[in-house]
Protein backbone atom coordinates (compact mmCIF):
# COMPACT_ATOMS: atom_id res chain seq x y z
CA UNK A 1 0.00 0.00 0.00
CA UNK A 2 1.24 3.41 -0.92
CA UNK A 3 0.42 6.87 -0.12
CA UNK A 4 -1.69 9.36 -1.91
CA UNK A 5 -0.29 12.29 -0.16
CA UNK A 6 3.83 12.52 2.06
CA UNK A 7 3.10 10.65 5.22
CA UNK A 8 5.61 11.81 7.53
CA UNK A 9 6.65 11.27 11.15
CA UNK A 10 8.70 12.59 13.48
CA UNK A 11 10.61 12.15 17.00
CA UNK A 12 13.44 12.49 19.36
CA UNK A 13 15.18 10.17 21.83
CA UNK A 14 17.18 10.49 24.67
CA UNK A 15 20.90 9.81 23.89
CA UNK A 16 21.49 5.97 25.17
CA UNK A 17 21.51 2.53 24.46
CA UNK A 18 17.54 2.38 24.28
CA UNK A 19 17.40 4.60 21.33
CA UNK A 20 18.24 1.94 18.25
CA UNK A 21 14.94 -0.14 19.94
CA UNK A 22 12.72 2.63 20.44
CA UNK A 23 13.44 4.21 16.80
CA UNK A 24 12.50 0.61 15.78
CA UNK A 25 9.13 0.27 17.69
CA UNK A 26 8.48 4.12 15.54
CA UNK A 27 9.02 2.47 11.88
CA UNK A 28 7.04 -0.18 13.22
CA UNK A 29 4.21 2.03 12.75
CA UNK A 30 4.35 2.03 9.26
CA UNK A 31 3.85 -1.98 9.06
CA UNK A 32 1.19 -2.53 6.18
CA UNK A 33 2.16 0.80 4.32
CA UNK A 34 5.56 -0.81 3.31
CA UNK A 35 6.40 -4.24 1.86
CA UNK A 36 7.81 -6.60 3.98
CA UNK A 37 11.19 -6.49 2.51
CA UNK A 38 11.04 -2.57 2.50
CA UNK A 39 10.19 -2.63 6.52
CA UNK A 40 13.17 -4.83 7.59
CA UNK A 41 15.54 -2.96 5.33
CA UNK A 42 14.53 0.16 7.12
CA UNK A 43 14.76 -1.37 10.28
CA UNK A 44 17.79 -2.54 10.10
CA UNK A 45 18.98 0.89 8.87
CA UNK A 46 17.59 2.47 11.29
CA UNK A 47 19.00 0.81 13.98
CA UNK A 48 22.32 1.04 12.53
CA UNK A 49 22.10 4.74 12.33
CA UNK A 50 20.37 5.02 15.65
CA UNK A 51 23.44 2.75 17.52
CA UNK A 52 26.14 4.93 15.17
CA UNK A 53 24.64 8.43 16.65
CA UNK A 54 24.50 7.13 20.09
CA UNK A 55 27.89 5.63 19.94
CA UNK A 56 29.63 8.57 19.15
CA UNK A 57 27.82 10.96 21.48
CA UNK A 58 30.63 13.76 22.81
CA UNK A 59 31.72 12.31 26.31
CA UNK A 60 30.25 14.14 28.95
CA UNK A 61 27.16 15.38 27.00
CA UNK A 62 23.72 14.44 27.16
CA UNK A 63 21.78 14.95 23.93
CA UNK A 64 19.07 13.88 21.71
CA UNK A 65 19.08 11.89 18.21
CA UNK A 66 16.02 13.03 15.91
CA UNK A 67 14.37 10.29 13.34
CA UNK A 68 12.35 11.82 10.75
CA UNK A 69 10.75 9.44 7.78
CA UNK A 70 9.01 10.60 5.07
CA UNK A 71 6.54 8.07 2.83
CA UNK A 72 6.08 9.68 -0.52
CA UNK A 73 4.53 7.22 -3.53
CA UNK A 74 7.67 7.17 -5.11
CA UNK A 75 10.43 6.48 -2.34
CA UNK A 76 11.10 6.31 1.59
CA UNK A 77 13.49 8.85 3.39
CA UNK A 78 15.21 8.35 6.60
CA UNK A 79 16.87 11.10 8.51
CA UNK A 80 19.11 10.63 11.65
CA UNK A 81 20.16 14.01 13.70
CA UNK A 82 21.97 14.61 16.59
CA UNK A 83 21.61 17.37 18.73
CA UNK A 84 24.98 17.79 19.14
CA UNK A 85 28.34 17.62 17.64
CA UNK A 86 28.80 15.31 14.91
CA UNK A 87 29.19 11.56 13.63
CA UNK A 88 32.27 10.22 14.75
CA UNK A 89 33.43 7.37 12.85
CA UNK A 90 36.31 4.49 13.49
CA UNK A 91 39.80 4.75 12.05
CA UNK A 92 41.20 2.06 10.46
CA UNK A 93 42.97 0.70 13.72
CA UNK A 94 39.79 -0.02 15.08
CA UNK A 95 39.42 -3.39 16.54
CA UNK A 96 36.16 -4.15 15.10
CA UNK A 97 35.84 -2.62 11.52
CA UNK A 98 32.10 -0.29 11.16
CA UNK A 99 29.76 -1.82 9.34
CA UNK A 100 26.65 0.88 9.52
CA UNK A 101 27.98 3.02 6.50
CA UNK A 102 28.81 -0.52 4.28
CA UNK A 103 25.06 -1.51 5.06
CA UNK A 104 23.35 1.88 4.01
CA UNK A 105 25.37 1.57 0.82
CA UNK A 106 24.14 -1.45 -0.29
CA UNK A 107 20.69 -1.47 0.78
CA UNK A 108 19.74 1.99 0.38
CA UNK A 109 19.32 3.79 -3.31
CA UNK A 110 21.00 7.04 -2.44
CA UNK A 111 22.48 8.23 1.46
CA UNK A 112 24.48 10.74 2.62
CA UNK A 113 25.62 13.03 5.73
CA UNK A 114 24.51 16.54 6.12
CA UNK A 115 25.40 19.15 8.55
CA UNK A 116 22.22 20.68 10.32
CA UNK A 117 22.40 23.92 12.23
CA UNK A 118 22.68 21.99 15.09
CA UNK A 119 24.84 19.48 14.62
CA UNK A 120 24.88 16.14 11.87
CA UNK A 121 22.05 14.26 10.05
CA UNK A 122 22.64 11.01 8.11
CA UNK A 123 19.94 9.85 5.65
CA UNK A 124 19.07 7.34 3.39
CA UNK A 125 16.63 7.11 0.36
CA UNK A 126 14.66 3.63 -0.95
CA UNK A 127 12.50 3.66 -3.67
CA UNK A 128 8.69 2.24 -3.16
């Protein structure tokens, strides 16, 4: 099933290790408006993004990560924002290598990172 008109939703969560699940619970909404395969991709993305904001939160401050989606009839987009700062990313010394940037790159049709006024968004675009 596919919109007529943008369906679009909105929210923030508090900076921890709950945010990945309760991001997920909020896409969960849109169960019967995507197919199945669409729905788990975005899950999954989502989480990834979610864990990726909340993982490089500035030590010693709090903040909020923002989830917007947006259901056109045409395509899906996912936004990520933190408050606060920006992405931070692993080196290549890293004991385990990052994944979440290799996953949105293969699953998504287009992604990228944008600053925001107050601090970093990552999105990602699928196609309905």
């Amino acid at each position: 099933m596919r919109p007529a008109a943008t369906e679009v939703l909105e929210c923030s969560f508090e900076a921890t290790q709950d945010a990945p699940r309760e991001a997920r619970a909020i896409v969960d909404r849109w169960a019967g408006r995507l197919d199945d395969d669409v729905l788990d991709t975005v899950r999954l993305l989502v989480s990834e993004l979610m864990g990726l904001s909340v993982g490089s939160r500035d030590t010693g401050q709090d903040g909020r990560v923002a989830l917007r989606l947006e259901l056109e009839e045409w395509r899906l987009r996912v936004e990520v924002a933190r408050d606060r700062g920006r992405f931070l990313f692993p080196t290549a010394g890293d004991e385990t290598p990052d994944l979440t940037l290799t996953l949105v790159d293969e699953l998504a049709d287009r992604w990228g990172l944008t600053r925001v006024a107050s601090g970093t968004a990552c999105w990602f675009e699928i196609d309905c």
